[in-house]
PDB file of N, CA and C in Angstrom:
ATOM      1  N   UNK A   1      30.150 -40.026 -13.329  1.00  0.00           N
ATOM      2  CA  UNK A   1      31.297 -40.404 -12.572  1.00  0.00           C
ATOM      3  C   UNK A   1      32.111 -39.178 -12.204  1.00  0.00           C
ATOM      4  N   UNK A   2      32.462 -38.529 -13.192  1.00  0.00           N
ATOM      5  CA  UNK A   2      33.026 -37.381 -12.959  1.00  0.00           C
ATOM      6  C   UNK A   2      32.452 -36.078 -12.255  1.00  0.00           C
ATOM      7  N   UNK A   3      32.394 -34.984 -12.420  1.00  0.00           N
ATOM      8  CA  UNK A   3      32.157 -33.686 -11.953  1.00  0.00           C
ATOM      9  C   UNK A   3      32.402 -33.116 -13.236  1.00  0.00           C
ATOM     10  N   UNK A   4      32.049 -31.705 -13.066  1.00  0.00           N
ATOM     11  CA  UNK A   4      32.093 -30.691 -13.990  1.00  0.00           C
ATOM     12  C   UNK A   4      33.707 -30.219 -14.023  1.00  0.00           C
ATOM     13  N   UNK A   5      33.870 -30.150 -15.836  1.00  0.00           N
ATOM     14  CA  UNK A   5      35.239 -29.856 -15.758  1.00  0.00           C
ATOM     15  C   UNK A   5      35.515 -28.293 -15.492  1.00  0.00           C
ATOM     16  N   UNK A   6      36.661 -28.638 -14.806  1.00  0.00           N
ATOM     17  CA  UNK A   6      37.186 -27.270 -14.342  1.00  0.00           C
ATOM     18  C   UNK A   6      37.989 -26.382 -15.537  1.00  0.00           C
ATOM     19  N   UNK A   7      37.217 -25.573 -15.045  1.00  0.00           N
ATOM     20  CA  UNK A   7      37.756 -23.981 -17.020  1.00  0.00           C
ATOM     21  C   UNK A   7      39.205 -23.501 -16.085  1.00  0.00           C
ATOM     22  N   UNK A   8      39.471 -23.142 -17.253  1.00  0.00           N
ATOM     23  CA  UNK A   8      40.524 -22.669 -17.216  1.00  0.00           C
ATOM     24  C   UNK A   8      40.525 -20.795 -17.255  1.00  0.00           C
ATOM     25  N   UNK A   9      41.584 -20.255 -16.924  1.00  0.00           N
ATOM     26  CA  UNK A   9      41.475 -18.691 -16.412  1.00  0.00           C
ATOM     27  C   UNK A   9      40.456 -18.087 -17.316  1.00  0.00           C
ATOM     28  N   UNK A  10      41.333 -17.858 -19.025  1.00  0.00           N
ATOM     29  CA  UNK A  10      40.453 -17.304 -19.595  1.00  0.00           C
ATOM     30  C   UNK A  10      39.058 -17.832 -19.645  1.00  0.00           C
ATOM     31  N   UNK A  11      38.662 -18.865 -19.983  1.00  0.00           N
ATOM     32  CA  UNK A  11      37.263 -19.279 -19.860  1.00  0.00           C
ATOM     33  C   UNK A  11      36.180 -18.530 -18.473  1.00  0.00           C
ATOM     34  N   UNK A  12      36.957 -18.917 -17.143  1.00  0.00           N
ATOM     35  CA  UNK A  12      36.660 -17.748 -16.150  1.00  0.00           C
ATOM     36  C   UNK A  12      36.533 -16.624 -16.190  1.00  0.00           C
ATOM     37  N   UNK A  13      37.343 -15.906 -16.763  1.00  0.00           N
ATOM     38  CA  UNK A  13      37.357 -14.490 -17.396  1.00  0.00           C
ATOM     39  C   UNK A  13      36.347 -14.207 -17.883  1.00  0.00           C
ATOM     40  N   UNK A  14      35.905 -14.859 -19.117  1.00  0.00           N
ATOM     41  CA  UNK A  14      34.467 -14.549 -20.361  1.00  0.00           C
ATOM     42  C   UNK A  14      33.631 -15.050 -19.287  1.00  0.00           C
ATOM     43  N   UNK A  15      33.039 -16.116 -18.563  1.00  0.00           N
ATOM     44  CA  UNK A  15      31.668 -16.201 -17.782  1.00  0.00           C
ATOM     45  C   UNK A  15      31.431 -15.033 -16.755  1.00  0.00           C
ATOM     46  N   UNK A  16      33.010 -14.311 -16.182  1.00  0.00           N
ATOM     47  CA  UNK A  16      32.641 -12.896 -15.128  1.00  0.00           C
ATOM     48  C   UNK A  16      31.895 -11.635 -16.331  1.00  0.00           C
ATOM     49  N   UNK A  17      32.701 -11.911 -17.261  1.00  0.00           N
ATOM     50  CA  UNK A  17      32.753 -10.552 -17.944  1.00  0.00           C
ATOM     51  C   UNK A  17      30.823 -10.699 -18.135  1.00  0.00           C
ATOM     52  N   UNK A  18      30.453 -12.266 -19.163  1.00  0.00           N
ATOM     53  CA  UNK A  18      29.009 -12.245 -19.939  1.00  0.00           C
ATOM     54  C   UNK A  18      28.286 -11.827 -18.008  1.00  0.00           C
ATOM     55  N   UNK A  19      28.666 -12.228 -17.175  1.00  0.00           N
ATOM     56  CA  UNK A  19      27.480 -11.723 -15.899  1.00  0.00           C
ATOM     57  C   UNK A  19      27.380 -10.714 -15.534  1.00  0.00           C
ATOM     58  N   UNK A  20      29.081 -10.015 -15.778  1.00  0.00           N
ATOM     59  CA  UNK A  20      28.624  -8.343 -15.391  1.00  0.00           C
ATOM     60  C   UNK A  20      27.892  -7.628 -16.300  1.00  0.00           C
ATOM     61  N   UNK A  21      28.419  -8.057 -17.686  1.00  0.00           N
ATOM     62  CA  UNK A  21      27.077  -7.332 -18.763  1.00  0.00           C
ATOM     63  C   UNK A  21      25.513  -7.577 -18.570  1.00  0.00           C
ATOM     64  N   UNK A  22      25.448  -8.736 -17.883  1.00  0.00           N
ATOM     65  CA  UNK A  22      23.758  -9.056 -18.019  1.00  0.00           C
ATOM     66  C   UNK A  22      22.927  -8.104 -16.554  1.00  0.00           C
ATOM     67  N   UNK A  23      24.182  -8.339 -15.479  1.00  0.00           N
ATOM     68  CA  UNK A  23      23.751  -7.355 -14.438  1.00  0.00           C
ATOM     69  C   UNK A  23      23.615  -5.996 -14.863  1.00  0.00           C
ATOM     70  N   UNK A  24      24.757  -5.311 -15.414  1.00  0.00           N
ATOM     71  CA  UNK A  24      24.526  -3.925 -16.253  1.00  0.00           C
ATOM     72  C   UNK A  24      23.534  -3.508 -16.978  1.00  0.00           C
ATOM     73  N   UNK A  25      22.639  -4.432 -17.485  1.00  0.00           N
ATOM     74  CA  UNK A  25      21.407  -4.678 -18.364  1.00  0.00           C
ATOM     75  C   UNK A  25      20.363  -4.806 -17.445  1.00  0.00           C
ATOM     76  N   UNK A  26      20.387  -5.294 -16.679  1.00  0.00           N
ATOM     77  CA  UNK A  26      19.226  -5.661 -15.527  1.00  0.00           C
ATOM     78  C   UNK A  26      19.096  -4.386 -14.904  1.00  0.00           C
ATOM     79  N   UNK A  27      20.226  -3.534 -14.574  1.00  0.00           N
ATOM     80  CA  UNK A  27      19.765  -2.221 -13.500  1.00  0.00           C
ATOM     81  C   UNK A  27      19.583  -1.065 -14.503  1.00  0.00           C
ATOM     82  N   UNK A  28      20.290  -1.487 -15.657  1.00  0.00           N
ATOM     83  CA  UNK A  28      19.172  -0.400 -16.834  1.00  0.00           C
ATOM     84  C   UNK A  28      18.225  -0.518 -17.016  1.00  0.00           C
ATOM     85  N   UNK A  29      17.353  -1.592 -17.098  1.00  0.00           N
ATOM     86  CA  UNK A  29      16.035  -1.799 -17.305  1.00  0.00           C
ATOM     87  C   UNK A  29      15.032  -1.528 -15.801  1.00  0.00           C
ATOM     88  N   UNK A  30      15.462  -1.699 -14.568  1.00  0.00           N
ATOM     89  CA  UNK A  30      14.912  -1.214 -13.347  1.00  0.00           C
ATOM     90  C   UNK A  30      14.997  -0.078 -13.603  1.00  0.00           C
ATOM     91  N   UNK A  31      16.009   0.971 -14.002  1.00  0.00           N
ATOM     92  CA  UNK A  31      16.145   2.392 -13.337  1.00  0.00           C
ATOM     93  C   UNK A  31      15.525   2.995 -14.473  1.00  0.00           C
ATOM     94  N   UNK A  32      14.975   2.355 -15.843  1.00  0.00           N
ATOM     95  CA  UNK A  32      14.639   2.913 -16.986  1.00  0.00           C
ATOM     96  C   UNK A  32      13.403   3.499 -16.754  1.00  0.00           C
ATOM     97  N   UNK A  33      12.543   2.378 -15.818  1.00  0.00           N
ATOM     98  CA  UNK A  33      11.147   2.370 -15.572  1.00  0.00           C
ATOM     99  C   UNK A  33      10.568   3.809 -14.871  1.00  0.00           C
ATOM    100  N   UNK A  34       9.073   4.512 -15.349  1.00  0.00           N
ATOM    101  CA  UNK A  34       8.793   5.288 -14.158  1.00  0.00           C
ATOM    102  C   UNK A  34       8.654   4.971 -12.553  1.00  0.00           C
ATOM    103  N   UNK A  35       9.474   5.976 -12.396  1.00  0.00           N
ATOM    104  CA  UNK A  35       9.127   5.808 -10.234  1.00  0.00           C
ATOM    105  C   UNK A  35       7.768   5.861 -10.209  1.00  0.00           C
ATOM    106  N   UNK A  36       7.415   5.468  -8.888  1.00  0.00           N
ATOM    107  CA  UNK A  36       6.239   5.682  -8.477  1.00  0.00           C
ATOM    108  C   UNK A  36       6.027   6.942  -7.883  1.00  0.00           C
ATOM    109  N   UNK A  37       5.214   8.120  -8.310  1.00  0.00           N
ATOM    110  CA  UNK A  37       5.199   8.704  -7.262  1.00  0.00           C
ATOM    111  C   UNK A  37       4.374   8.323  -5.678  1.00  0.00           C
ATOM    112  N   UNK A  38       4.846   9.235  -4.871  1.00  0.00           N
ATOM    113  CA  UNK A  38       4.280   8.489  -3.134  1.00  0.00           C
ATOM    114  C   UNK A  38       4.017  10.323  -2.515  1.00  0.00           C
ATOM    115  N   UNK A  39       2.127  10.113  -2.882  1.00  0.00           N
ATOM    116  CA  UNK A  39       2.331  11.465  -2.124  1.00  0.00           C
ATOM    117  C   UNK A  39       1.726  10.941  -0.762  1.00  0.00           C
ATOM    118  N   UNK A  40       2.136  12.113   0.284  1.00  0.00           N
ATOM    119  CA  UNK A  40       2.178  11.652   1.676  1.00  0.00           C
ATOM    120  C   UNK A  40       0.667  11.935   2.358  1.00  0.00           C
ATOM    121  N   UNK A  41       0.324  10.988   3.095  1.00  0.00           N
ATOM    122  CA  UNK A  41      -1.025  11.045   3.770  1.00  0.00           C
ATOM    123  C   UNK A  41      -1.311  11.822   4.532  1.00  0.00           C
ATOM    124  N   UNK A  42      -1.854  12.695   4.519  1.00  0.00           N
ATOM    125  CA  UNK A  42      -2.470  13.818   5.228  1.00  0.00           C
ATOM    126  C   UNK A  42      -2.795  12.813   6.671  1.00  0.00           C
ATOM    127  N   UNK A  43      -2.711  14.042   7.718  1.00  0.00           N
ATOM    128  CA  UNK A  43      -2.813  14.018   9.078  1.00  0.00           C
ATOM    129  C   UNK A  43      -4.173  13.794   9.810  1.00  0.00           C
ATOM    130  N   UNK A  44      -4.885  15.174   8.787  1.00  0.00           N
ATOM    131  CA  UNK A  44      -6.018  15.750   9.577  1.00  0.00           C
ATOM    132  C   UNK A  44      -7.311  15.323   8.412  1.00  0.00           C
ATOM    133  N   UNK A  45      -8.337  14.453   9.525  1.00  0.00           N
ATOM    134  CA  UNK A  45      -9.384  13.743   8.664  1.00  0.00           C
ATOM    135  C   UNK A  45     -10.102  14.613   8.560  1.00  0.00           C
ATOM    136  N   UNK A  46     -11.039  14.174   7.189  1.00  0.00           N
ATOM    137  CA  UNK A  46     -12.302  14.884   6.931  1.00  0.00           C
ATOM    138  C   UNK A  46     -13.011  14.913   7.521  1.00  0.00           C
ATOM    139  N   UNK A  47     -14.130  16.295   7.373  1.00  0.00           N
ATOM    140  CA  UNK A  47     -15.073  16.552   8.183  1.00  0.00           C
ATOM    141  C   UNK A  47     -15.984  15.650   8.403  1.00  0.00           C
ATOM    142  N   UNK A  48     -16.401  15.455   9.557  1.00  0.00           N
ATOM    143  CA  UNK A  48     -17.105  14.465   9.435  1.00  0.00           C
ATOM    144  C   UNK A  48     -19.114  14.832   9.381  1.00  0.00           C
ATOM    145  N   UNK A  49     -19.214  15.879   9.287  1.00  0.00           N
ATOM    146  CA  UNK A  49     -20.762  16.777   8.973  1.00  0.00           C
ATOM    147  C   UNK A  49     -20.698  16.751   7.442  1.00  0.00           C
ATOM    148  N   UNK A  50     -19.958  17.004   6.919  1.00  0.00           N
ATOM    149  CA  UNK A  50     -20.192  16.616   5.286  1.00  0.00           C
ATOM    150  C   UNK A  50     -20.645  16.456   4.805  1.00  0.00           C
ATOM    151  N   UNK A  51     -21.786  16.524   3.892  1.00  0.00           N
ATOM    152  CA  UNK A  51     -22.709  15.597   2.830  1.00  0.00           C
ATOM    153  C   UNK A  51     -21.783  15.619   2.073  1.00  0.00           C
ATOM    154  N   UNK A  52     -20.626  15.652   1.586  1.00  0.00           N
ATOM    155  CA  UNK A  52     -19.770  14.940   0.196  1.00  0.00           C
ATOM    156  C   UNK A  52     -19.056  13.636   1.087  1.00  0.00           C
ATOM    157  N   UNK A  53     -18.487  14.046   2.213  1.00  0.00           N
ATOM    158  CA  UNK A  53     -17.712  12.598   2.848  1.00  0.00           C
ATOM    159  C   UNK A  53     -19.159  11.649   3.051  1.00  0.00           C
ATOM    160  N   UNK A  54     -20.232  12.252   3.422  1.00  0.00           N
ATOM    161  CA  UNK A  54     -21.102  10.860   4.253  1.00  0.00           C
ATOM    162  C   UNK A  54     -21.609  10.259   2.733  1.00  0.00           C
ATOM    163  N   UNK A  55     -21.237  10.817   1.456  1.00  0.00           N
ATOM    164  CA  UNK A  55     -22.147  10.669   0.431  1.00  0.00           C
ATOM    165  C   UNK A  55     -20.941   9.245   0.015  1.00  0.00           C
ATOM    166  N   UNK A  56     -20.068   9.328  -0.077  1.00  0.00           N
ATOM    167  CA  UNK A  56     -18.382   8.753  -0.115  1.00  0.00           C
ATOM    168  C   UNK A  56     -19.135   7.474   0.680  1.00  0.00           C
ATOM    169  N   UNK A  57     -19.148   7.637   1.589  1.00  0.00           N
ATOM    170  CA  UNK A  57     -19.360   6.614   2.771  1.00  0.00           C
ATOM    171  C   UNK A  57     -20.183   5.582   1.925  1.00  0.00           C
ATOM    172  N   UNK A  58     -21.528   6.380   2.100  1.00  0.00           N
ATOM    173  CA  UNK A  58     -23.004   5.708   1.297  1.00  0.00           C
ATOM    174  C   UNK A  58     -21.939   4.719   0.569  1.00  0.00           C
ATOM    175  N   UNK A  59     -21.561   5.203  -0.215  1.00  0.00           N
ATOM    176  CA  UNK A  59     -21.214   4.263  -1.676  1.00  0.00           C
ATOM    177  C   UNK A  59     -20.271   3.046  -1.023  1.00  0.00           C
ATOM    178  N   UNK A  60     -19.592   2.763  -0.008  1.00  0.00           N
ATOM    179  CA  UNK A  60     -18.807   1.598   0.422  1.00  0.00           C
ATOM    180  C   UNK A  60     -19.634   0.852   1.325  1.00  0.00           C
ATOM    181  N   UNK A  61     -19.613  -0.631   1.204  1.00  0.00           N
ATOM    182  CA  UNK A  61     -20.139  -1.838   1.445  1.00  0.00           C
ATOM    183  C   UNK A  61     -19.804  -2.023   2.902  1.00  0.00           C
ATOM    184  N   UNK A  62     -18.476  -1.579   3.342  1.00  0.00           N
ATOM    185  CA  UNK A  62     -17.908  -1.653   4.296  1.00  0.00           C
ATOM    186  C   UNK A  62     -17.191  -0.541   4.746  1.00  0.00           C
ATOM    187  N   UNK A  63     -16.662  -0.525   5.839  1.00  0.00           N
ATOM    188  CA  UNK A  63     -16.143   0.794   6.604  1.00  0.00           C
ATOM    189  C   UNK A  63     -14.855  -0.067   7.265  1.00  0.00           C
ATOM    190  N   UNK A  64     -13.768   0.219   7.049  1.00  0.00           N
ATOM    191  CA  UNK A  64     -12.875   0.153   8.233  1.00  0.00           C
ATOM    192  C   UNK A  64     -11.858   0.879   7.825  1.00  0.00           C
ATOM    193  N   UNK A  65     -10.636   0.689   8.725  1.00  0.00           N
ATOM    194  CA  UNK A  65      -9.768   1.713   8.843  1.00  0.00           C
ATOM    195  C   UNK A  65      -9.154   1.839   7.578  1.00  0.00           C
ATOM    196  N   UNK A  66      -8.591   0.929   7.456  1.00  0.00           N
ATOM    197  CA  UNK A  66      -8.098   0.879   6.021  1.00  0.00           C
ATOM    198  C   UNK A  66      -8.455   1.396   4.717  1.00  0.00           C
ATOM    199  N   UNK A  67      -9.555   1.203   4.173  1.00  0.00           N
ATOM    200  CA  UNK A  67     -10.824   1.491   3.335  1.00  0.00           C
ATOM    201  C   UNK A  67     -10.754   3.169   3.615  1.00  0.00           C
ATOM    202  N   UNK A  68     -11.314   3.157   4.793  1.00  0.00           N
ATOM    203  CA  UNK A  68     -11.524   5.078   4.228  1.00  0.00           C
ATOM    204  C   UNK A  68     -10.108   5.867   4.291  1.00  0.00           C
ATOM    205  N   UNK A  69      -8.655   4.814   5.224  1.00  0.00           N
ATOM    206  CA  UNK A  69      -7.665   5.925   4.651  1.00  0.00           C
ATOM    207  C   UNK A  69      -7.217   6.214   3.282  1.00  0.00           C
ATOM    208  N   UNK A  70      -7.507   5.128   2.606  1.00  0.00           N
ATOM    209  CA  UNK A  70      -7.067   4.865   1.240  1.00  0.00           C
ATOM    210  C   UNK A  70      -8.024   5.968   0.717  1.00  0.00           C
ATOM    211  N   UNK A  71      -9.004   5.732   0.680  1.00  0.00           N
ATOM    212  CA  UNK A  71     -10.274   6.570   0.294  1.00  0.00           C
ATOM    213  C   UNK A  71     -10.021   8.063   0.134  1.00  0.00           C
ATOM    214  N   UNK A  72      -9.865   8.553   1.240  1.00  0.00           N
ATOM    215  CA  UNK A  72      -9.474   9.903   1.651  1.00  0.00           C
ATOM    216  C   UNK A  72      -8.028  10.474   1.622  1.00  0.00           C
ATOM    217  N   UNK A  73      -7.004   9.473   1.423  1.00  0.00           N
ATOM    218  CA  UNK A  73      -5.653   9.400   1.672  1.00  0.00           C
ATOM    219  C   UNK A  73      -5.476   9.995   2.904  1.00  0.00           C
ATOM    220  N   UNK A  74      -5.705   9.619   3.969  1.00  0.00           N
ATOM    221  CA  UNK A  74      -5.474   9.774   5.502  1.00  0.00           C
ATOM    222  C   UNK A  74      -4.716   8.713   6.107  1.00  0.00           C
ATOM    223  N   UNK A  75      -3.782   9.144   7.458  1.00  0.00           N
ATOM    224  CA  UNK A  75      -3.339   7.990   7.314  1.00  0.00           C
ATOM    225  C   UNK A  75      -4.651   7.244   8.596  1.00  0.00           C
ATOM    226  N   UNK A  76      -4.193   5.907   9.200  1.00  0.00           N
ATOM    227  CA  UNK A  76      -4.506   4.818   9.601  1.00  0.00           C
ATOM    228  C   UNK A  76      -5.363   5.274  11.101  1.00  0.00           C
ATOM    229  N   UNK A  77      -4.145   5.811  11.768  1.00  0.00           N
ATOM    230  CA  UNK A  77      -4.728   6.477  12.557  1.00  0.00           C
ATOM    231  C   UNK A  77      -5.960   7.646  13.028  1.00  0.00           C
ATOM    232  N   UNK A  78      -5.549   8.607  11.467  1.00  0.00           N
ATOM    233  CA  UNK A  78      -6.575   9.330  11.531  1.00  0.00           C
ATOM    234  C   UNK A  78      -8.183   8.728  10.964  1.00  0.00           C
ATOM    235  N   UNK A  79      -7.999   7.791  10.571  1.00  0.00           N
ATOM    236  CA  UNK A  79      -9.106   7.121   9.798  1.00  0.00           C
ATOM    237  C   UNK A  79     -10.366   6.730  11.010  1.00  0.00           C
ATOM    238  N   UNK A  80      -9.446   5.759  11.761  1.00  0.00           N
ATOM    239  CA  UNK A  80     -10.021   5.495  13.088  1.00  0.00           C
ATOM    240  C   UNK A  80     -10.713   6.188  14.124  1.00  0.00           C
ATOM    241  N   UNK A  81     -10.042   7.648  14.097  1.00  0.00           N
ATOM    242  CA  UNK A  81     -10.530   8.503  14.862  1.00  0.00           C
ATOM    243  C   UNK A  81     -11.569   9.057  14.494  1.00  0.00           C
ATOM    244  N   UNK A  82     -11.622   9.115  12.657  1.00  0.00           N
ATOM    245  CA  UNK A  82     -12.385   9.653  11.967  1.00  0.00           C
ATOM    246  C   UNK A  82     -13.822   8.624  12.002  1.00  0.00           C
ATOM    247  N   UNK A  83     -13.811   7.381  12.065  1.00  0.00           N
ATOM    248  CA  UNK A  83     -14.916   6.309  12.191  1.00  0.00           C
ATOM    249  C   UNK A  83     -15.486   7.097  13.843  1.00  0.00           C
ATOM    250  N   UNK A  84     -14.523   6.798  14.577  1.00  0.00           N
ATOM    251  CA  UNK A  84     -15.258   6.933  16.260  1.00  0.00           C
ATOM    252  C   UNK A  84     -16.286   8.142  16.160  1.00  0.00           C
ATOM    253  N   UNK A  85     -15.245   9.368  15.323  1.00  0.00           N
ATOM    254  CA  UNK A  85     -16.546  10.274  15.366  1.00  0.00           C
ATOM    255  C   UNK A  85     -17.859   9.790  14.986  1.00  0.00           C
ATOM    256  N   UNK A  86     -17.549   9.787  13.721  1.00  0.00           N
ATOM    257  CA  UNK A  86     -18.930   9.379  12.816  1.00  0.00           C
ATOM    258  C   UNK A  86     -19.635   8.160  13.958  1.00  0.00           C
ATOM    259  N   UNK A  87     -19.140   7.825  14.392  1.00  0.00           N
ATOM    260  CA  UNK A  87     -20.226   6.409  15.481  1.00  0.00           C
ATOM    261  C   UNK A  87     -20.504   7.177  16.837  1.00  0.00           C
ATOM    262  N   UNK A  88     -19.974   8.310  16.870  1.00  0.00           N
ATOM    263  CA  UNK A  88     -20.359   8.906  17.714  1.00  0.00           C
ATOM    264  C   UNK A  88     -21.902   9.914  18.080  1.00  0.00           C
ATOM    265  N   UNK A  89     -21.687  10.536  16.287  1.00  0.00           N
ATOM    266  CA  UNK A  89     -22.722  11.004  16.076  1.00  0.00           C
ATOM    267  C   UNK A  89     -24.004  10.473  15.288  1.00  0.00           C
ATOM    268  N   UNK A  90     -23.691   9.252  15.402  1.00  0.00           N
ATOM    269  CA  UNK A  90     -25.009   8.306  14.974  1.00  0.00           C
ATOM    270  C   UNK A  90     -24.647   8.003  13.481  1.00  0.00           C
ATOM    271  N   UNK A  91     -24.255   8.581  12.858  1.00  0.00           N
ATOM    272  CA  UNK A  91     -23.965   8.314  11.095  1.00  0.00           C
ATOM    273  C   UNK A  91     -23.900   7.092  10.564  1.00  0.00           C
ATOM    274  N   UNK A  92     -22.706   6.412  11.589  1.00  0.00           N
ATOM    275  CA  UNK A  92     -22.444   4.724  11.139  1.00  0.00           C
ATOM    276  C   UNK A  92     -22.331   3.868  12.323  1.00  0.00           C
ATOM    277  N   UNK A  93     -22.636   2.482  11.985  1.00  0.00           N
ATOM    278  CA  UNK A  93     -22.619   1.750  13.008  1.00  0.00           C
ATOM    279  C   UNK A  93     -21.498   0.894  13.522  1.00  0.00           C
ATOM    280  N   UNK A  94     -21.358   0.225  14.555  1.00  0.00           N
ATOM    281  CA  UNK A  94     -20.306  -0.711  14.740  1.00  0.00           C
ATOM    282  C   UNK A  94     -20.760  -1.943  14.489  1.00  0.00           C
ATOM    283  N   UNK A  95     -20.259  -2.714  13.445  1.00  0.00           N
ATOM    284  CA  UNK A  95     -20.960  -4.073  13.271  1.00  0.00           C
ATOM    285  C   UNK A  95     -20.159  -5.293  13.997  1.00  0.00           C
ATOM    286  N   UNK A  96     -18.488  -5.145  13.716  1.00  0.00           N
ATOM    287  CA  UNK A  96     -17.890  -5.968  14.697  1.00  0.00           C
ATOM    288  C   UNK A  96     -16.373  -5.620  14.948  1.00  0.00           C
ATOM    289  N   UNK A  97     -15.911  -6.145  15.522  1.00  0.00           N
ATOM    290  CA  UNK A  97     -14.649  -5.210  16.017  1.00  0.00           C
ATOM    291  C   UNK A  97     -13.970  -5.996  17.230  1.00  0.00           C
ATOM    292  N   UNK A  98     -12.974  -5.974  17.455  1.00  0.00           N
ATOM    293  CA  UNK A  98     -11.733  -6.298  18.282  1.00  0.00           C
ATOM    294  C   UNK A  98     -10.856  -5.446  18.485  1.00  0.00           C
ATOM    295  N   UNK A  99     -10.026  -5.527  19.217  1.00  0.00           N
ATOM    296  CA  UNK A  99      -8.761  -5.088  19.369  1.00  0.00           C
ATOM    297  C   UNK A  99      -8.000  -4.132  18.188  1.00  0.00           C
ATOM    298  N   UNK A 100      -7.845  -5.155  17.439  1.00  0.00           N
ATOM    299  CA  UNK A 100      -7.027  -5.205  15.960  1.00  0.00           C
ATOM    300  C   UNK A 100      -7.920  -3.883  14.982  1.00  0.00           C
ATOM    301  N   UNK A 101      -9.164  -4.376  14.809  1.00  0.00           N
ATOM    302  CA  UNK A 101      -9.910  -3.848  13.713  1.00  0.00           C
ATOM    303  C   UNK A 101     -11.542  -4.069  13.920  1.00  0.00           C
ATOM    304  N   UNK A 102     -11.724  -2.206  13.840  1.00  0.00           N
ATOM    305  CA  UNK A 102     -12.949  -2.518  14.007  1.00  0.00           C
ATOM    306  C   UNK A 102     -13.406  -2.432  12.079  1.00  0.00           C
ATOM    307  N   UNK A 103     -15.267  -3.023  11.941  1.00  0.00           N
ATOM    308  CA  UNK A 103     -15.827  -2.621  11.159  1.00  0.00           C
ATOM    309  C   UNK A 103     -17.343  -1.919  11.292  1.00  0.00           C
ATOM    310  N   UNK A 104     -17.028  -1.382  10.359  1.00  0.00           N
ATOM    311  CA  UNK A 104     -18.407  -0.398  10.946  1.00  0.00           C
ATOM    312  C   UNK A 104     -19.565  -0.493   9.253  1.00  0.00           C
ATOM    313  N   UNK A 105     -20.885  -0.109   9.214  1.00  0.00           N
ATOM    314  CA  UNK A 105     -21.460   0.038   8.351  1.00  0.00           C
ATOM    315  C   UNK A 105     -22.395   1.192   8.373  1.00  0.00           C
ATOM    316  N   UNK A 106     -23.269   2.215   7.482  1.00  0.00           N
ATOM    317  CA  UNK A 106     -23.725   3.194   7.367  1.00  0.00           C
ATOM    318  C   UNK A 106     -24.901   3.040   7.554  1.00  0.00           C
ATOM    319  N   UNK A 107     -25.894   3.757   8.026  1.00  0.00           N
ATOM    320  CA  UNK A 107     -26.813   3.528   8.512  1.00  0.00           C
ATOM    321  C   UNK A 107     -28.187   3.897   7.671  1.00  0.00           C
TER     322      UNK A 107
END
């Protein structure tokens, strides 16, 4: 029938105070944690004549952009450019592809 009874100041008082302590506790325990480090993705892709990169290759099921920037830590772009070569010079193939994303496999 009723509603929740309404507190009075001090009672208000102690529920601000117990939330700012629990928030104070919460961003100690975030800022306690290790950062991540984030090192930055290189520009310029690997060679693509290589026997250590084509050996890299061998070993993945699949090829796309994603996959070998991670791989190589390159970024996205260079990855792509880095596939066209390699399909350029016969190394890997194009298996299917759109717009969006191609995939490629090793030959």
């Amino acid at each position: 029938m009723g509603g929740k009874k309404k507190l009075n100041l001090k009672q208000m008082e102690r529920m601000q105070d117990k939330k700012d302590e629990q928030d104070k506790e919460k961003k100690k325990k975030e800022k306690a944690g290790a950062p991540k480090e984030r090192k930055p993705s290189a520009v310029i892709s690997p060679d693509s004549r290589s026997e250590k990169t084509l050996s890299e290759l061998k070993k993945m099921h699949v090829l796309t952009p994603y996959s070998v920037a991670t791989r190589f830590n390159i970024r996205i772009s260079a990855a792509k450019d880095f596939l066209e070569q390699l399909q350029e010079n016969g190394a890997i193939q194009l298996v299917s592809g759109s717009h969006n994303i191609k995939i490629y496999k090793v030959d």
